[in-house]
Protein backbone atom coordinates (compact mmCIF):
# COMPACT_ATOMS: atom_id res chain seq x y z
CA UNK A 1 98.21 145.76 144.26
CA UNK A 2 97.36 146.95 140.97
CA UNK A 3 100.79 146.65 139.57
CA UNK A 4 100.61 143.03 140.54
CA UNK A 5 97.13 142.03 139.10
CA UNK A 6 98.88 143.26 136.06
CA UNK A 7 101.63 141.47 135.95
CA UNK A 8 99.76 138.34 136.36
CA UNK A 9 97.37 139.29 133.95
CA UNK A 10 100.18 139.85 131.61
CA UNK A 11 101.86 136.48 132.67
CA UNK A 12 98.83 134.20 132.08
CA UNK A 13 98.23 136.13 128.19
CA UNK A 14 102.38 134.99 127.76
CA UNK A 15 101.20 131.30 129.02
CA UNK A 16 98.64 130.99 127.01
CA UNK A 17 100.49 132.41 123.65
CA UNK A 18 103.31 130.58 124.56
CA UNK A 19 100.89 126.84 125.34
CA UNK A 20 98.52 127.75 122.21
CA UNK A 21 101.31 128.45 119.59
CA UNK A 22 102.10 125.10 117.03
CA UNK A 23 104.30 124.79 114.14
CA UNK A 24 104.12 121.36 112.27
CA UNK A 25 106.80 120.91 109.47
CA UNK A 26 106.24 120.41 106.12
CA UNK A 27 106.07 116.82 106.81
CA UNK A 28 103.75 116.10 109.44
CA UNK A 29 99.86 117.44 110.18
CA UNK A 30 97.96 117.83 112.99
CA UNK A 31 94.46 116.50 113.50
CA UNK A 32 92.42 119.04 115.44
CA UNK A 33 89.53 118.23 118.63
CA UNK A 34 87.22 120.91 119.63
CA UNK A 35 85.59 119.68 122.63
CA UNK A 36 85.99 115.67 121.32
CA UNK A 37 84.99 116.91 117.98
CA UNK A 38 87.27 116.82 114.66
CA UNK A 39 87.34 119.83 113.36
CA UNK A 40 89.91 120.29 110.95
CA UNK A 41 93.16 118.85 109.67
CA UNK A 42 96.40 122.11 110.67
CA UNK A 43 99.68 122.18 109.38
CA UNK A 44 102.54 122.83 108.07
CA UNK A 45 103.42 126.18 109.53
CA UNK A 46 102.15 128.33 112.47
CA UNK A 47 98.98 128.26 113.96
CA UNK A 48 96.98 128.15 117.47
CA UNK A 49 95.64 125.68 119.67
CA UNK A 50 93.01 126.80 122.46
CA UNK A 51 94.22 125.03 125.54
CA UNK A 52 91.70 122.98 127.09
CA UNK A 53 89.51 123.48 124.90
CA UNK A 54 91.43 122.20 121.71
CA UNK A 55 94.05 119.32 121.20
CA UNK A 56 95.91 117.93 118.48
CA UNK A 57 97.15 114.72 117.31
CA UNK A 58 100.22 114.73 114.81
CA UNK A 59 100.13 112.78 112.09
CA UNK A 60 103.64 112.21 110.09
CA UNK A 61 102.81 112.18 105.90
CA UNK A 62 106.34 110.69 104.63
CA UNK A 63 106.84 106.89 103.80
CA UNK A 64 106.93 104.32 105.86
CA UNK A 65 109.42 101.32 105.68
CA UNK A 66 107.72 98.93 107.64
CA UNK A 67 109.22 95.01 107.83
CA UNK A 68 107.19 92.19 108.06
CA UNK A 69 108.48 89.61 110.66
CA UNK A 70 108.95 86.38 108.88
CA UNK A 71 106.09 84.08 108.49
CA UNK A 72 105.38 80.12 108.44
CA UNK A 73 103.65 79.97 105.00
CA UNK A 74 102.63 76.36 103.76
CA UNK A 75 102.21 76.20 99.69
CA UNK A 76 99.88 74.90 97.85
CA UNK A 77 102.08 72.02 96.83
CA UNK A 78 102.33 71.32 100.87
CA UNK A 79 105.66 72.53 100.92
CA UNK A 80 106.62 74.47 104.66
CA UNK A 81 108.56 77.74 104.23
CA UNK A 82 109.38 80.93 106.03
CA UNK A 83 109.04 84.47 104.15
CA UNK A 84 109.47 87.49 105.01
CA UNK A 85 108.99 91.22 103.47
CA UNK A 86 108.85 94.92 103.55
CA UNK A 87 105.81 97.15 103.21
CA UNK A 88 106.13 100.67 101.79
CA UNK A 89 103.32 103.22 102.32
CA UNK A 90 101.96 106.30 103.42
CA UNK A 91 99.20 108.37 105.34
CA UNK A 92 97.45 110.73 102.80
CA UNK A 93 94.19 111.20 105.06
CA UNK A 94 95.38 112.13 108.05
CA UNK A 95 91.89 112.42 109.67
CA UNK A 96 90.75 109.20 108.76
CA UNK A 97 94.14 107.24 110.17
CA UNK A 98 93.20 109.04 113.52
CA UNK A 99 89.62 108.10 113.34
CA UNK A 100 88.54 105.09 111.27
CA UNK A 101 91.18 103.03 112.99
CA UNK A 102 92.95 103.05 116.36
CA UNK A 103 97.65 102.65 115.89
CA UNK A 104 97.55 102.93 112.43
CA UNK A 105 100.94 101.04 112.06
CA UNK A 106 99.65 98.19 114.14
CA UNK A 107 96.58 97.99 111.80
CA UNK A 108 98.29 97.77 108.58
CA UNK A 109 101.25 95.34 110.48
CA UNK A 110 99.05 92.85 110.91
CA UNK A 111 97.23 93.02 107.94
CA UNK A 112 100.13 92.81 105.61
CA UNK A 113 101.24 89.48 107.84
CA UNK A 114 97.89 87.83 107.53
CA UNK A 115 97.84 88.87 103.67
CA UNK A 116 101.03 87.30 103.25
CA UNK A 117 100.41 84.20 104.61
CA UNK A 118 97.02 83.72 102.98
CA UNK A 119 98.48 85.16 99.10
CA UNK A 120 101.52 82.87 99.14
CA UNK A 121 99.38 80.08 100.73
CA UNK A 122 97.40 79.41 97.08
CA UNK A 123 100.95 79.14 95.04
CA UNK A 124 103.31 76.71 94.42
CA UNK A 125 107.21 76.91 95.68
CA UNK A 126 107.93 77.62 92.47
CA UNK A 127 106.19 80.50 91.86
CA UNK A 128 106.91 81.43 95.47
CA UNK A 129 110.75 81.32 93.95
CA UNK A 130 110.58 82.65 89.92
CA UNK A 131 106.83 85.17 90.19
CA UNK A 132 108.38 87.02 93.26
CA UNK A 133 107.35 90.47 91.08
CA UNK A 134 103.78 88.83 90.27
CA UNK A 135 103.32 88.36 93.88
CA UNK A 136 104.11 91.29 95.35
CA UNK A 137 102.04 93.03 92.94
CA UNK A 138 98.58 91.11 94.14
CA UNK A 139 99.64 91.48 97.98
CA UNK A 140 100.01 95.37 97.57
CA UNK A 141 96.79 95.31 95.57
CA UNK A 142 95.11 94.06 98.67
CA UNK A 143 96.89 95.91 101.13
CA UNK A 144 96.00 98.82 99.09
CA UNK A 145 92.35 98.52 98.73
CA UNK A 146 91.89 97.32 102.42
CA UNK A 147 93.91 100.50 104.25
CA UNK A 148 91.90 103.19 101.41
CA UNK A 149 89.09 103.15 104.47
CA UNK A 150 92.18 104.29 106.78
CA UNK A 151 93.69 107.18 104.75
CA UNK A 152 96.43 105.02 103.81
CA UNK A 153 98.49 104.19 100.67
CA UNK A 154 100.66 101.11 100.10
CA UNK A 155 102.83 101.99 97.09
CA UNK A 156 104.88 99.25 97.18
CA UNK A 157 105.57 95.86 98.58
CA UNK A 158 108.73 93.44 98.41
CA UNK A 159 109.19 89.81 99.61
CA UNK A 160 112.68 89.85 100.54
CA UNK A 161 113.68 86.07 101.08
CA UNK A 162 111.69 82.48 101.58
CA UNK A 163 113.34 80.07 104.04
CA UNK A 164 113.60 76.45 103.22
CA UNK A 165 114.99 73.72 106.09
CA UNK A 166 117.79 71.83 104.65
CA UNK A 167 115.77 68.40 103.54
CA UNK A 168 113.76 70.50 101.14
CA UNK A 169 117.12 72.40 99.87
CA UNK A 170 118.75 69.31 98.80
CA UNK A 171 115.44 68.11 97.18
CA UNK A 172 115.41 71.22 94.65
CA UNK A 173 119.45 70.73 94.61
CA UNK A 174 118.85 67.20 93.12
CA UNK A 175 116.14 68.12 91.02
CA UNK A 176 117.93 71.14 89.49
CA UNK A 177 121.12 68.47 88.79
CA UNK A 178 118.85 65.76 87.05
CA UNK A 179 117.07 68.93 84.70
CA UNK A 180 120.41 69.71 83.84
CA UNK A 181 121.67 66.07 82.87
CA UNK A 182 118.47 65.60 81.02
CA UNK A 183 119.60 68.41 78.93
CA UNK A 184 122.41 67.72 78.42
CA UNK A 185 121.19 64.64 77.04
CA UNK A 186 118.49 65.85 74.68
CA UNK A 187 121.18 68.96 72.92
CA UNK A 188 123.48 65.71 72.80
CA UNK A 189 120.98 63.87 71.13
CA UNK A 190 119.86 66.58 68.92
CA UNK A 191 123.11 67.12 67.72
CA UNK A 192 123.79 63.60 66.96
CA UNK A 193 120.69 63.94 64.89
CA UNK A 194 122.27 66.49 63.01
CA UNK A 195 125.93 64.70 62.54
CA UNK A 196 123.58 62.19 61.33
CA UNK A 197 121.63 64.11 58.78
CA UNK A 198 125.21 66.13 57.54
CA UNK A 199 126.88 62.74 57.01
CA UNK A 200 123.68 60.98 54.96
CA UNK A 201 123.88 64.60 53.11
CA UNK A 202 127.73 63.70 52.47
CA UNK A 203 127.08 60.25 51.61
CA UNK A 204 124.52 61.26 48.71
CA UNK A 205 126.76 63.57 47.32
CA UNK A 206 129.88 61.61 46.96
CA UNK A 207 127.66 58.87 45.62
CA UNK A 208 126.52 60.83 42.84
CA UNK A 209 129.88 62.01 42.10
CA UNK A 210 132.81 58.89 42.23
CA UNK A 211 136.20 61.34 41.66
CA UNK A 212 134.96 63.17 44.62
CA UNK A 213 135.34 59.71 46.58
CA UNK A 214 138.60 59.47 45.30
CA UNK A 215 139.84 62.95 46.24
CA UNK A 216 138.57 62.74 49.62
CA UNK A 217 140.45 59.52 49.88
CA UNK A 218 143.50 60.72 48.99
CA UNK A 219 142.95 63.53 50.77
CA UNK A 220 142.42 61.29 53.76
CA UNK A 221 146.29 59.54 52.70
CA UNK A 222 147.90 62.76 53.10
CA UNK A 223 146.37 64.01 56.08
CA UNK A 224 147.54 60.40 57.90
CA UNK A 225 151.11 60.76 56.08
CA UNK A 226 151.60 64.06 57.94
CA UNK A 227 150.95 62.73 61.48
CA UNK A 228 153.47 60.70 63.50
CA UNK A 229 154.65 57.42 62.25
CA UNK A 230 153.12 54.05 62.17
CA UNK A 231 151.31 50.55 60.93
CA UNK A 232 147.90 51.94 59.26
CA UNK A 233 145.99 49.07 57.35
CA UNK A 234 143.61 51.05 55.05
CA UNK A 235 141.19 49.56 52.36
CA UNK A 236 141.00 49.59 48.68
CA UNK A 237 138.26 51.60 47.76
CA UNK A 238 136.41 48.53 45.33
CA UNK A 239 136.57 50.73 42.72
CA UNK A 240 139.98 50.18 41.83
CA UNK A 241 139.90 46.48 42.54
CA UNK A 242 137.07 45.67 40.41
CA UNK A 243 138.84 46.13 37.13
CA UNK A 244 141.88 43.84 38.14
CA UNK A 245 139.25 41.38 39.31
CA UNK A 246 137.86 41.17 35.85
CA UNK A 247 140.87 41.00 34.05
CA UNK A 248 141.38 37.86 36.43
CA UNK A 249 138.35 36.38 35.62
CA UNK A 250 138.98 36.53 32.20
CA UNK A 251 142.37 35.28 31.99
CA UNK A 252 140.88 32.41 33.79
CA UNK A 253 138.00 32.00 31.06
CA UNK A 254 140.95 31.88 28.19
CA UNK A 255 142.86 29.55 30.68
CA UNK A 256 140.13 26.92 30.52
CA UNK A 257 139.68 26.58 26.93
């Protein structure tokens, strides 16, 4: 009778080794309740856990890549669009994501969608489209300092696409095609500006200096001489017709007499 009190005696001190024994790794931490009190953060490693008397909550520390489901976002410029994104953070208090708030992942879930609506909400679509990294920076600033009261870090947060119907696509499609025709237009009309400018310049020049003209005339002879052939009517420059002009005028004066 003896032998088997002992043996159940030994039995229940196995049980309750074997039920009181934890090991957390590196990555997670347990929360400890003694009697429905928190009394400590455990972990990582080995340690005990009275039973009934003691319980534990784990708590996993590593990042967590959490997606926001896409959301109807109206801009400021009344423009109806659906965004999505993806929130990065982490527990770093793992008491206070137990206590202050009850399925931490639900908490900040729901936060980040209603922050996301409401951030994008005050912008145009075109910041929506060219400040992505300007955005995503205030959004994680208010994540951030909302989830600090739940042990929680955001590090980082990333809009991954916006959603336009097809009317609105077209729209922007248009738009983009007339800014690049008007472009086009102004460096067109810049540079006939310019051709206008370089060819007054020219003008000036060969103005001031009359065997320049000539050169660049004959110049212009050869240059038409080497090209296929055919009919070219080409004027005089009225430098060389002037003096046979005058010698005309006054063999007519002599005439007369």
């Amino acid at each position: 009778m003896i032998l088997n009190f002992g043996f159940a005696v030994i039995a229940l001190i196995v049980l309750f080794l074997f039920t009181s024994i934890k090991i957390l790794p590196e990555y997670e931490r347990g929360v400890m309740f003694t009697l429905g009190r928190m009394t400590g953060v455990k972990g990582p490693g080995l340690f005990l856990v009275i039973p009934f008397i003691q319980n534990m909550v784990k708590v996993d520390m590593r990042t967590v890549v959490m997606d926001v489901p896409p959301q109807d976002v109206i801009s400021r410029d009344n423009v109806s669009v659906r965004v999505n994104a993806v929130v990065y953070f982490r527990v770093i208090d793992a008491d206070k994501a137990i206590i202050e708030v009850e399925h931490f992942y639900d908490a900040v879930s729901q936060l980040a969608q209603t922050t996301l609506r409401s951030v994008l909400g005050k912008h145009e679509l075109d910041d929506m489209l060219a400040e992505r990294d300007k955005l995503n920076i205030d959004i994680q600033a208010i994540l951030d300092r909302h989830t600090d009261a739940w042990g929680i870090k955001v590090a980082n947060v990333e809009i991954k696409q916006v959603d336009l119907d097809e009317s609105m696509t077209r729209a922007i499609a248009r738009q983009a095609e007339a800014e690049r025709s008007r472009r086009a237009k102004v460096i067109n009309a810049e540079g006939e500006m310019q051709a206008a400018e370089n060819l007054r310049g020219a003008a000036e020049q060969l103005s001031r200096e009359p065997q320049a003209l000539q050169l660049r005339y004959l110049q212009t002879l050869v240059d038409i001489a080497g090209e296929n052939n055919s009919t070219i009517v080409f004027p005089l420059p009225m430098d060389l017709i002037e003096p046979l002009m005058d010698m005309k005028k006054r063999f007519d004066g002599t005439k007369s007499e």
